[in-house]
C-alpha atoms as a PDB file:
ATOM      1  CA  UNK A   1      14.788 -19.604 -11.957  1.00  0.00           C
ATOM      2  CA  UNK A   2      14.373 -23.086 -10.720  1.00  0.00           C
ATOM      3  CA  UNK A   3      11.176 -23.553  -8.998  1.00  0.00           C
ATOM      4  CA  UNK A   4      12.506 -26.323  -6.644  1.00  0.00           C
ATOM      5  CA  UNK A   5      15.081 -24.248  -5.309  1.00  0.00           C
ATOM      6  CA  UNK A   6      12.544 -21.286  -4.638  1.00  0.00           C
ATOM      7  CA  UNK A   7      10.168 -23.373  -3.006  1.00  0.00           C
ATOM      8  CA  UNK A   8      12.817 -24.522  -0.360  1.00  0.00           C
ATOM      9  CA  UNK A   9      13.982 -20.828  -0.383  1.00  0.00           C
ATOM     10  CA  UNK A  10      10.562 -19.443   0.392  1.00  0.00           C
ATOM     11  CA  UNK A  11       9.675 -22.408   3.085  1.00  0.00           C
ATOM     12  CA  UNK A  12      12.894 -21.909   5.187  1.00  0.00           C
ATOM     13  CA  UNK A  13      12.341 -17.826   5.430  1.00  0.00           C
ATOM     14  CA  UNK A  14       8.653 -18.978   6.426  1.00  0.00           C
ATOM     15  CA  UNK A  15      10.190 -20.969   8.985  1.00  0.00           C
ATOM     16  CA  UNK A  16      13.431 -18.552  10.286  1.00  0.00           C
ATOM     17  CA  UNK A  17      10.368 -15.514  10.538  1.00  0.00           C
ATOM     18  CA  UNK A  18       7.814 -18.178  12.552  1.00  0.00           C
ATOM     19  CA  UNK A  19      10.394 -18.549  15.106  1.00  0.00           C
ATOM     20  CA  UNK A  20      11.353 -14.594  15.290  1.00  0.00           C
ATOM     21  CA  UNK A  21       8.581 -13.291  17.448  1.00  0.00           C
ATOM     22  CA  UNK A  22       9.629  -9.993  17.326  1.00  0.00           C
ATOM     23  CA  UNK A  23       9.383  -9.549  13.821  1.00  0.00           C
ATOM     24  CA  UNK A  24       6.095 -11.298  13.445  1.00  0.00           C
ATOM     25  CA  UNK A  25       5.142  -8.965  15.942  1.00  0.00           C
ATOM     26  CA  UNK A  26       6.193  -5.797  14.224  1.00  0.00           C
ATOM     27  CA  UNK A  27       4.829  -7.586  10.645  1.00  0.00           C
ATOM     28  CA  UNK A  28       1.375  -8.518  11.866  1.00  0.00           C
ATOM     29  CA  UNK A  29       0.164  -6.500  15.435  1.00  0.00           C
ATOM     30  CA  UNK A  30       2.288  -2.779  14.618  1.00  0.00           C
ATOM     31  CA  UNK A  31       0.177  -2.080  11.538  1.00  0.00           C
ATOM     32  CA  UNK A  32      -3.169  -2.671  12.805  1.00  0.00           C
ATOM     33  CA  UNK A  33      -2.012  -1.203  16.329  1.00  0.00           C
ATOM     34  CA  UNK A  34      -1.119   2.104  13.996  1.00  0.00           C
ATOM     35  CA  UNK A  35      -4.669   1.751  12.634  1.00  0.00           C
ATOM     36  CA  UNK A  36      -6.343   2.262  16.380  1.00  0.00           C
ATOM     37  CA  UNK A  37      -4.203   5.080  16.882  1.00  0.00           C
ATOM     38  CA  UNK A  38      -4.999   6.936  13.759  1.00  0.00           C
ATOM     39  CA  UNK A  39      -8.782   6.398  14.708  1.00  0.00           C
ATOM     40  CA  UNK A  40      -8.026   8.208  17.897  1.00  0.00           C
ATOM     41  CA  UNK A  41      -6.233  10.717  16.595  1.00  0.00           C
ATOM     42  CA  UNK A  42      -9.222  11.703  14.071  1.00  0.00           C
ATOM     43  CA  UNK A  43     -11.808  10.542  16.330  1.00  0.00           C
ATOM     44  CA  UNK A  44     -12.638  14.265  17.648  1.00  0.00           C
ATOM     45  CA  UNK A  45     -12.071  15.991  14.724  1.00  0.00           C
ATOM     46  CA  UNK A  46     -14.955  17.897  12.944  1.00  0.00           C
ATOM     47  CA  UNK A  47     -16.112  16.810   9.806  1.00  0.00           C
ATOM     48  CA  UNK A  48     -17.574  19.593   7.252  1.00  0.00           C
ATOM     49  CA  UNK A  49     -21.090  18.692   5.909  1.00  0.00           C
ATOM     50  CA  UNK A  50     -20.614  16.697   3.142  1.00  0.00           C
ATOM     51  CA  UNK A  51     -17.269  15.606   3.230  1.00  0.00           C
ATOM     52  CA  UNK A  52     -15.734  12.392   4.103  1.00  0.00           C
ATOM     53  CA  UNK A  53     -13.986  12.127   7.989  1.00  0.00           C
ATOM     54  CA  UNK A  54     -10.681  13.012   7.747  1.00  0.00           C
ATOM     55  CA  UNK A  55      -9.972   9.862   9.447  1.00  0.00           C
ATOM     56  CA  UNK A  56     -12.124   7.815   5.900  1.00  0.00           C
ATOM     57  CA  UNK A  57      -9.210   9.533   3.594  1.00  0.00           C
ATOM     58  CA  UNK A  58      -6.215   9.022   5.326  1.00  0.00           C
ATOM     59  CA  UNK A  59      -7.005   5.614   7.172  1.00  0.00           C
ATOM     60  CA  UNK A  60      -7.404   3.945   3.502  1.00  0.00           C
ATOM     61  CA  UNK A  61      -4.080   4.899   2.204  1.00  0.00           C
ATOM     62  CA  UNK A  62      -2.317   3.831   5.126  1.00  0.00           C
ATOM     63  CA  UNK A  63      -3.669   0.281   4.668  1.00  0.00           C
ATOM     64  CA  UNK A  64      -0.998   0.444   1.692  1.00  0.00           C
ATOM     65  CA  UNK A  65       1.424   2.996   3.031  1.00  0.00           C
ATOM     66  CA  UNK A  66       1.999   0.909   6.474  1.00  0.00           C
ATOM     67  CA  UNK A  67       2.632  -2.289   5.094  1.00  0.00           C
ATOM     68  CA  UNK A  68       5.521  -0.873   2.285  1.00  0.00           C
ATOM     69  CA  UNK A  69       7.280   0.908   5.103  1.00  0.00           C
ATOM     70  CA  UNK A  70       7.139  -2.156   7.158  1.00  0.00           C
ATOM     71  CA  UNK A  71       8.287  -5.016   4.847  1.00  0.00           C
ATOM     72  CA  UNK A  72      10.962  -2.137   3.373  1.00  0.00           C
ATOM     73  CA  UNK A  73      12.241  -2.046   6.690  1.00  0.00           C
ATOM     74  CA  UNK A  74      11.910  -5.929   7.755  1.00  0.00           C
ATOM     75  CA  UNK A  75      13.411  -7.072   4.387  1.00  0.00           C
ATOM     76  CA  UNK A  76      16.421  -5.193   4.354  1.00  0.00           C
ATOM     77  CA  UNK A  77      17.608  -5.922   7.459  1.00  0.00           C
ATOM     78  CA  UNK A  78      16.871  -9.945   7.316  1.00  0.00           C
ATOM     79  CA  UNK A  79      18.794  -9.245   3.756  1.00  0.00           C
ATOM     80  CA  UNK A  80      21.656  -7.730   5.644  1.00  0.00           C
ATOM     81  CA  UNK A  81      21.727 -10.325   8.244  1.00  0.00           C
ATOM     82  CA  UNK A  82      22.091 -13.248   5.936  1.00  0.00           C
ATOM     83  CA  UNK A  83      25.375 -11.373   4.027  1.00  0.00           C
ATOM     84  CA  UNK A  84      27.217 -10.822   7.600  1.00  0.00           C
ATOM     85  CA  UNK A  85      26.554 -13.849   8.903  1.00  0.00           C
ATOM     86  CA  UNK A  86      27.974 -15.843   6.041  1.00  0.00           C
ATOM     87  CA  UNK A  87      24.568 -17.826   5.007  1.00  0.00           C
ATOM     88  CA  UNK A  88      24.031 -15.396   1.724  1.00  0.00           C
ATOM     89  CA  UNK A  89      27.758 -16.374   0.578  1.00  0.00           C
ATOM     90  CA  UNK A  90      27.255 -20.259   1.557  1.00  0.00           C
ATOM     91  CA  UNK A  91      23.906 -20.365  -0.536  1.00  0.00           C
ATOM     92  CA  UNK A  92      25.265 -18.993  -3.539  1.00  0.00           C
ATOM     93  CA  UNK A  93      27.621 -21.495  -3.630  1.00  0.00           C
ATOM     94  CA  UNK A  94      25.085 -24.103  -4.457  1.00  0.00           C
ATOM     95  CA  UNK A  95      23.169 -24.187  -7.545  1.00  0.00           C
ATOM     96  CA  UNK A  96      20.724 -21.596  -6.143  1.00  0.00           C
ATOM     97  CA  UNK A  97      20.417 -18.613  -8.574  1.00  0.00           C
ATOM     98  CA  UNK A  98      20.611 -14.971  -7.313  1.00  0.00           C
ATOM     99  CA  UNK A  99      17.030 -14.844  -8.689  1.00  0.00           C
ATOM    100  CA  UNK A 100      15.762 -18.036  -6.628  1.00  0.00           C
ATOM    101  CA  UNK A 101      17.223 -16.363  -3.323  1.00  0.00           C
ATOM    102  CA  UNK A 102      15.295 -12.783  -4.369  1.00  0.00           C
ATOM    103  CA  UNK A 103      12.127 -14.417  -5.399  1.00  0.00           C
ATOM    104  CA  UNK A 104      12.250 -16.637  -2.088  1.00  0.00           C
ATOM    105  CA  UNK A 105      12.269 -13.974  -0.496  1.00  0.00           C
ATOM    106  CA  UNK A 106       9.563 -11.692  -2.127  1.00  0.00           C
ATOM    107  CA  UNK A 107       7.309 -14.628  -1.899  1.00  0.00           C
ATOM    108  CA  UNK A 108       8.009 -15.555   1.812  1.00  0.00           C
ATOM    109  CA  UNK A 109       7.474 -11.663   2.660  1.00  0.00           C
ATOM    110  CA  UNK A 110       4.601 -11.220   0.810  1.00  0.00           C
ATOM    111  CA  UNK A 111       2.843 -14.285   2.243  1.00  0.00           C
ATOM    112  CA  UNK A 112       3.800 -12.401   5.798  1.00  0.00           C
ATOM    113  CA  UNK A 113       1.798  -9.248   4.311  1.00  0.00           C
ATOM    114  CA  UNK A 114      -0.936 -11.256   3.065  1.00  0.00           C
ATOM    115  CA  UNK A 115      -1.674 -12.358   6.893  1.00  0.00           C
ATOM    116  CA  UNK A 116      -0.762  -8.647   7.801  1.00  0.00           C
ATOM    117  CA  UNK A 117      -3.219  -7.470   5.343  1.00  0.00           C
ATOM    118  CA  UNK A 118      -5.905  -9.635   5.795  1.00  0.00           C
ATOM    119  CA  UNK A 119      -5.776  -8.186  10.048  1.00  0.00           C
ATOM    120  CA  UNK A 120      -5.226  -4.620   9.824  1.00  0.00           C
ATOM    121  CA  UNK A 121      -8.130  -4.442   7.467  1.00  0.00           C
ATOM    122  CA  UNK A 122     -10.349  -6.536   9.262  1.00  0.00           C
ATOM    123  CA  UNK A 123      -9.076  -4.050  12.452  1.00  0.00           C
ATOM    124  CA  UNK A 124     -10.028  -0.811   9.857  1.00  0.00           C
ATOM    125  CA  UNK A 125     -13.578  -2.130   8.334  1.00  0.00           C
ATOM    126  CA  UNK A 126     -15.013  -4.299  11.174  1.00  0.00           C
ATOM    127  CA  UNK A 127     -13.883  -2.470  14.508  1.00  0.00           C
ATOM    128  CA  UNK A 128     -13.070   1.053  13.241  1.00  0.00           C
ATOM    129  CA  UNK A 129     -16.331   1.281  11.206  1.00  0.00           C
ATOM    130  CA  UNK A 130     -13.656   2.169   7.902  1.00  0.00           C
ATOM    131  CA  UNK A 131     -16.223   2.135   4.469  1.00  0.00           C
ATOM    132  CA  UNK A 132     -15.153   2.454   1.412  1.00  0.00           C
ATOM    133  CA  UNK A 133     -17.202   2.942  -2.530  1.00  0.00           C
ATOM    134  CA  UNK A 134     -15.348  -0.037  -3.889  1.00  0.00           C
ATOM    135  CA  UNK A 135     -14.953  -3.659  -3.309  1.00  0.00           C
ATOM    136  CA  UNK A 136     -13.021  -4.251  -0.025  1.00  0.00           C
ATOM    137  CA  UNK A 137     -11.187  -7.217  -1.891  1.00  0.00           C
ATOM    138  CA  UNK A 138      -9.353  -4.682  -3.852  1.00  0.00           C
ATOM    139  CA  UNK A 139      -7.634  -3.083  -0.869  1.00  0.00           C
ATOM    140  CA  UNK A 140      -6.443  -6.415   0.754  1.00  0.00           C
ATOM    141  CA  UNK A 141      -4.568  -6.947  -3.086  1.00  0.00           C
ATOM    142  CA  UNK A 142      -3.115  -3.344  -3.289  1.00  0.00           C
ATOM    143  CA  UNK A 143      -2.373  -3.884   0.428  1.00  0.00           C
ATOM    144  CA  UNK A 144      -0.574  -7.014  -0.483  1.00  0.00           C
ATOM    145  CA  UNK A 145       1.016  -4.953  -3.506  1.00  0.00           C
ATOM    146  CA  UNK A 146       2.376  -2.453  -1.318  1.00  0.00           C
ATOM    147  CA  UNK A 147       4.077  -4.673   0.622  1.00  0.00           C
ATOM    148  CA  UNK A 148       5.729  -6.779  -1.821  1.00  0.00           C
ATOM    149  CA  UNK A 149       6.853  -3.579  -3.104  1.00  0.00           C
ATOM    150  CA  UNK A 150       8.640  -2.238   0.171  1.00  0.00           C
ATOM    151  CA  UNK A 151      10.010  -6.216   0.246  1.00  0.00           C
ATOM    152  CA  UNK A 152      11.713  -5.801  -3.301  1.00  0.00           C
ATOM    153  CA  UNK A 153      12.651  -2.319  -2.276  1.00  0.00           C
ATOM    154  CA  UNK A 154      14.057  -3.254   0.927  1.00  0.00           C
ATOM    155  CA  UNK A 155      16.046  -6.333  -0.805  1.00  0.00           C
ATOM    156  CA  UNK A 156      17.663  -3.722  -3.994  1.00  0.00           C
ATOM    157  CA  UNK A 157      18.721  -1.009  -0.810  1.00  0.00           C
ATOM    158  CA  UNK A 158      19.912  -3.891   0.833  1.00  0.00           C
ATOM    159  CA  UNK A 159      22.347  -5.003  -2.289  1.00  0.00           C
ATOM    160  CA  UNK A 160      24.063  -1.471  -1.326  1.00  0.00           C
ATOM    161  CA  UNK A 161      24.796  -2.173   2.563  1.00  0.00           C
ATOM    162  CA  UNK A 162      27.240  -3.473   3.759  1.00  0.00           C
ATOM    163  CA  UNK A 163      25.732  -3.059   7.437  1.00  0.00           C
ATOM    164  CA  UNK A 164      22.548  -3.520   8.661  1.00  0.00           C
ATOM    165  CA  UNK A 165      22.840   0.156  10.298  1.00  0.00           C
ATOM    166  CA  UNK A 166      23.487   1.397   6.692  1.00  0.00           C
ATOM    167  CA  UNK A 167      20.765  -0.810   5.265  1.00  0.00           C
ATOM    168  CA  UNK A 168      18.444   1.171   7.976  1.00  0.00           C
ATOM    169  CA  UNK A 169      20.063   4.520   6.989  1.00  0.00           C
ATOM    170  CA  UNK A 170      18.481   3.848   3.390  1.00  0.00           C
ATOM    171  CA  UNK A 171      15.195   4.566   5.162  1.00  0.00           C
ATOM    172  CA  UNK A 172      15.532   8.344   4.643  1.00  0.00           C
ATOM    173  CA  UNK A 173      16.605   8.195   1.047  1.00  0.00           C
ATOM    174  CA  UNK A 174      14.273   5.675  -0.412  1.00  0.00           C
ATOM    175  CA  UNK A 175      11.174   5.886   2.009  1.00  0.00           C
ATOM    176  CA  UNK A 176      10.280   9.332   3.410  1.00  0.00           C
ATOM    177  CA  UNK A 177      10.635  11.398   0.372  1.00  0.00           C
ATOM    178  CA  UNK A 178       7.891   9.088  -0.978  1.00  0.00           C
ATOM    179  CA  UNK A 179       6.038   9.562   1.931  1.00  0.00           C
ATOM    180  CA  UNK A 180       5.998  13.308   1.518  1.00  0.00           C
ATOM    181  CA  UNK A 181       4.927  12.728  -2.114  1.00  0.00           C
ATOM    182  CA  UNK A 182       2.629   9.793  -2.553  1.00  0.00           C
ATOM    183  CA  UNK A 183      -0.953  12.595  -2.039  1.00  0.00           C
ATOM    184  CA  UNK A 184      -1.257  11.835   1.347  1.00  0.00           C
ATOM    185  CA  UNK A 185      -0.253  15.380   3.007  1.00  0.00           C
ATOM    186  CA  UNK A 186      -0.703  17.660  -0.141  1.00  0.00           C
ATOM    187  CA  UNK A 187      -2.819  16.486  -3.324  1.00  0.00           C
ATOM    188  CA  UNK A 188      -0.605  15.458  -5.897  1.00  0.00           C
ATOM    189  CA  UNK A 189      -1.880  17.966  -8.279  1.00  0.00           C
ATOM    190  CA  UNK A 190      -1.335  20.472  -5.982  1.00  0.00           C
ATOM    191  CA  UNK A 191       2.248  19.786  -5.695  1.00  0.00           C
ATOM    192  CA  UNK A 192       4.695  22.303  -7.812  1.00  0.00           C
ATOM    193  CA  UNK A 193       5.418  21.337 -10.690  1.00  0.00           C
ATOM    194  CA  UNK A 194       8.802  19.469 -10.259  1.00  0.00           C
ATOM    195  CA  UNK A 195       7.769  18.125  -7.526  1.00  0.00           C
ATOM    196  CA  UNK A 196       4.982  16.290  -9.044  1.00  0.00           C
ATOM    197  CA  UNK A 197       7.548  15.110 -11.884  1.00  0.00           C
ATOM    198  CA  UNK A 198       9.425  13.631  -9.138  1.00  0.00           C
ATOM    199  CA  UNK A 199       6.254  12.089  -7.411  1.00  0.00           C
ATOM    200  CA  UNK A 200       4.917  10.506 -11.185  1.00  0.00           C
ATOM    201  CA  UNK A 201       8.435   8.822 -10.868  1.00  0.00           C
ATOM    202  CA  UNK A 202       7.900   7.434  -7.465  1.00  0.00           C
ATOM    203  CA  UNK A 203       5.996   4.048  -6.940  1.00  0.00           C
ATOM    204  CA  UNK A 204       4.342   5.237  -3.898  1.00  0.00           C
ATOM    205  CA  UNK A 205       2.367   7.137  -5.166  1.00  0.00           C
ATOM    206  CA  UNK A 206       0.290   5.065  -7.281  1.00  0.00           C
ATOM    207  CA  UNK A 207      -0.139   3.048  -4.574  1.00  0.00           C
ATOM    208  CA  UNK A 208      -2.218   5.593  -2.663  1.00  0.00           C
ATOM    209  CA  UNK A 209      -4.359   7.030  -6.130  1.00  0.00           C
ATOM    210  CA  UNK A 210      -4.961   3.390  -6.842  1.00  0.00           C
ATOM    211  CA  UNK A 211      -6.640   2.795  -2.993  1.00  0.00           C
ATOM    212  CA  UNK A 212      -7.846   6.111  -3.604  1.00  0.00           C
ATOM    213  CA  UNK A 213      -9.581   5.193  -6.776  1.00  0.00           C
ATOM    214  CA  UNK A 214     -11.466   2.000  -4.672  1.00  0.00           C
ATOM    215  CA  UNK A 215     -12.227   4.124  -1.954  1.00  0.00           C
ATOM    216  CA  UNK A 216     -13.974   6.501  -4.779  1.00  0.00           C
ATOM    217  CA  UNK A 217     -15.736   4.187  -6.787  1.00  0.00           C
ATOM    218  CA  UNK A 218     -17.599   1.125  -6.847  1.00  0.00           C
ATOM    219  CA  UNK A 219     -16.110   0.123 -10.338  1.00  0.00           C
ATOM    220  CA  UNK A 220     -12.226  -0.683 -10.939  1.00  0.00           C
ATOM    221  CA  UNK A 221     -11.512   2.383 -12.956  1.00  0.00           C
ATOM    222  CA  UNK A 222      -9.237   2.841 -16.039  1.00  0.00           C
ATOM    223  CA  UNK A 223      -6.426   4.884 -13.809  1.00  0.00           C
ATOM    224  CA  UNK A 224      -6.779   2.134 -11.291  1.00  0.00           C
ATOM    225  CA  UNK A 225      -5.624   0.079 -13.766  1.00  0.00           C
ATOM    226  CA  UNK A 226      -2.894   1.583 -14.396  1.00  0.00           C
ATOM    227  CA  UNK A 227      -1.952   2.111 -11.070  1.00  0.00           C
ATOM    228  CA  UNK A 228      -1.359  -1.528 -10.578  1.00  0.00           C
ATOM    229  CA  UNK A 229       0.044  -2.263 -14.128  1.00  0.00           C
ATOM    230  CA  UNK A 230       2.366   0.205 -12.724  1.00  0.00           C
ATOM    231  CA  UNK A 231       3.124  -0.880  -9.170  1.00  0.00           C
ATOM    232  CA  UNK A 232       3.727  -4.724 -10.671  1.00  0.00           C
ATOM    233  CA  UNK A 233       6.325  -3.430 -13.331  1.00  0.00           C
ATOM    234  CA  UNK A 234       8.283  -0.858 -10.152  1.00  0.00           C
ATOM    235  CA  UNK A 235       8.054  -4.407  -8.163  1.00  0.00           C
ATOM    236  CA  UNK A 236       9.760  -6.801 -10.872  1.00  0.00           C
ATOM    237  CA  UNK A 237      12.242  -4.091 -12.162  1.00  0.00           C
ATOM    238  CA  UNK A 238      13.290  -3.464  -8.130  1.00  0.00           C
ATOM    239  CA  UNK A 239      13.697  -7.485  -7.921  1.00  0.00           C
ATOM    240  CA  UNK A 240      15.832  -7.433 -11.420  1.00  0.00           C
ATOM    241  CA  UNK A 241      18.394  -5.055 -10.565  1.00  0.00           C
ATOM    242  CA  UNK A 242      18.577  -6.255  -7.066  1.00  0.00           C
ATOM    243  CA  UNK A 243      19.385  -9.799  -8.568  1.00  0.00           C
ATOM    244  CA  UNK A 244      22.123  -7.821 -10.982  1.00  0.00           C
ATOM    245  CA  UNK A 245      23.905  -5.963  -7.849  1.00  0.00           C
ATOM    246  CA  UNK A 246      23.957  -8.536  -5.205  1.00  0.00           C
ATOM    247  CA  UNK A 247      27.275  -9.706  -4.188  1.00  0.00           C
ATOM    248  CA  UNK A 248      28.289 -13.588  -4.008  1.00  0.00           C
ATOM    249  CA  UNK A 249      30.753 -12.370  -1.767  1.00  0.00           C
ATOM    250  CA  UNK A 250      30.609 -11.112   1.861  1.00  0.00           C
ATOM    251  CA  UNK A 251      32.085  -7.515   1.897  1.00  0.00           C
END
């Protein structure tokens, strides 16, 4: 990978997203807009003595689960754009590596999701009254973790369409199931059996035990550590086969 190339790569996405104020919209306001809701929706709800809100469990794995389905969504699309428009063929013509192009863009998205981060949980702890056993810096790096997972996600689906309607229709395949199996509506260990196979298989998932494990306990925790060993390596192999099956060539 040539680092000049990247860095031009990653500052003319920065610049292309600036001037899309829909998307920066949708990156940085939806998330934290989704965060008010969900304290609405929980704000009448009665808590058992003892027990945590349900709004405290489910509002701290969204912090990771919003930003993934977000940047999954946002990436493939600006992915797909490039390809029909011609600019994805025209920059692999130059010395820019399929790598350089990927990274670029993993690094220009996950800037976005730092910023988008850094709001939606200043929106959860300091005007939602969110608290949490662990250090609040850990959330804003598994939040940033997330995302740049749902941005090399979004770029490998993306290597498959050859529309942006079909790089949207991905959604359902790569997205929801993980949804349904990350341990935010049933306990993973509750799952059946194969179904928790499936869900040990699915990056998701570690995503929500690791903000699970900060929301638990002060300490970073051996499984926590883990769960981000494991989120990197899902991230980097996502980014590796995306670079293998991209196309030079407009379909």
């Amino acid at each position: 990978m040539n680092i000049k190339i990247f860095g031009a790569t990653t500052v003319r996405l920065l610049l292309q997203l600036a001037q899309d104020r829909r998307t920066v919209a949708m990156i940085l306001v939806v998330p934290s807009l989704l965060m008010g809701l969900l304290y609405f929706l929980y704000q009448d709800v009665p808590t058992a003595p003892g027990q945590e809100s349900l709004f405290q469990r489910v509002a701290v794995t969204m912090l990771g689960i919003l930003p993934f389905v977000v940047m999954f969504l946002v990436t493939s699309i600006a992915m797909q754009r490039e390809r029909s428009c011609g600019t994805l063929e025209r920059l692999l013509t130059t010395p820019m590596g399929k790598l350089d192009l990927l990274a670029g863009y993993a690094a220009a998205f996950s800037l976005s999701a730092a910023a988008q981060a850094a709001l939606a949980c200043a929106v959860a702890f300091g005007l939602l009254g969110l608290t949490i056993a662990g250090n609040l810096a850990w959330v804003f790096v598994i939040a940033i973790l997330c995302a740049t997972l749902g941005v090399a996600l979004g770029l490998l689906a993306s290597a498959f369409a050859k529309t942006e309607f079909q790089a949207v229709q991905f959604m359902p395949l790569v997205v929801i199931p993980q949804l349904f199996l990350c341990g935010l509506l049933v306990p993973r260990d509750q799952l059946p059996t194969w179904l928790e196979w499936i869900s040990n298989a699915l990056p998701l998932s570690y995503a929500v035990d690791a903000l699970q494990q900060v929301s638990a306990h002060a300490e970073i925790t051996a499984q926590m550590r883990r769960d981000l060993a494991v989120m990197v390596s899902f991230t980097a192999a996502a980014l590796a086969v995306a670079a293998a099956t991209l196309d030079r060539r407009t379909p």
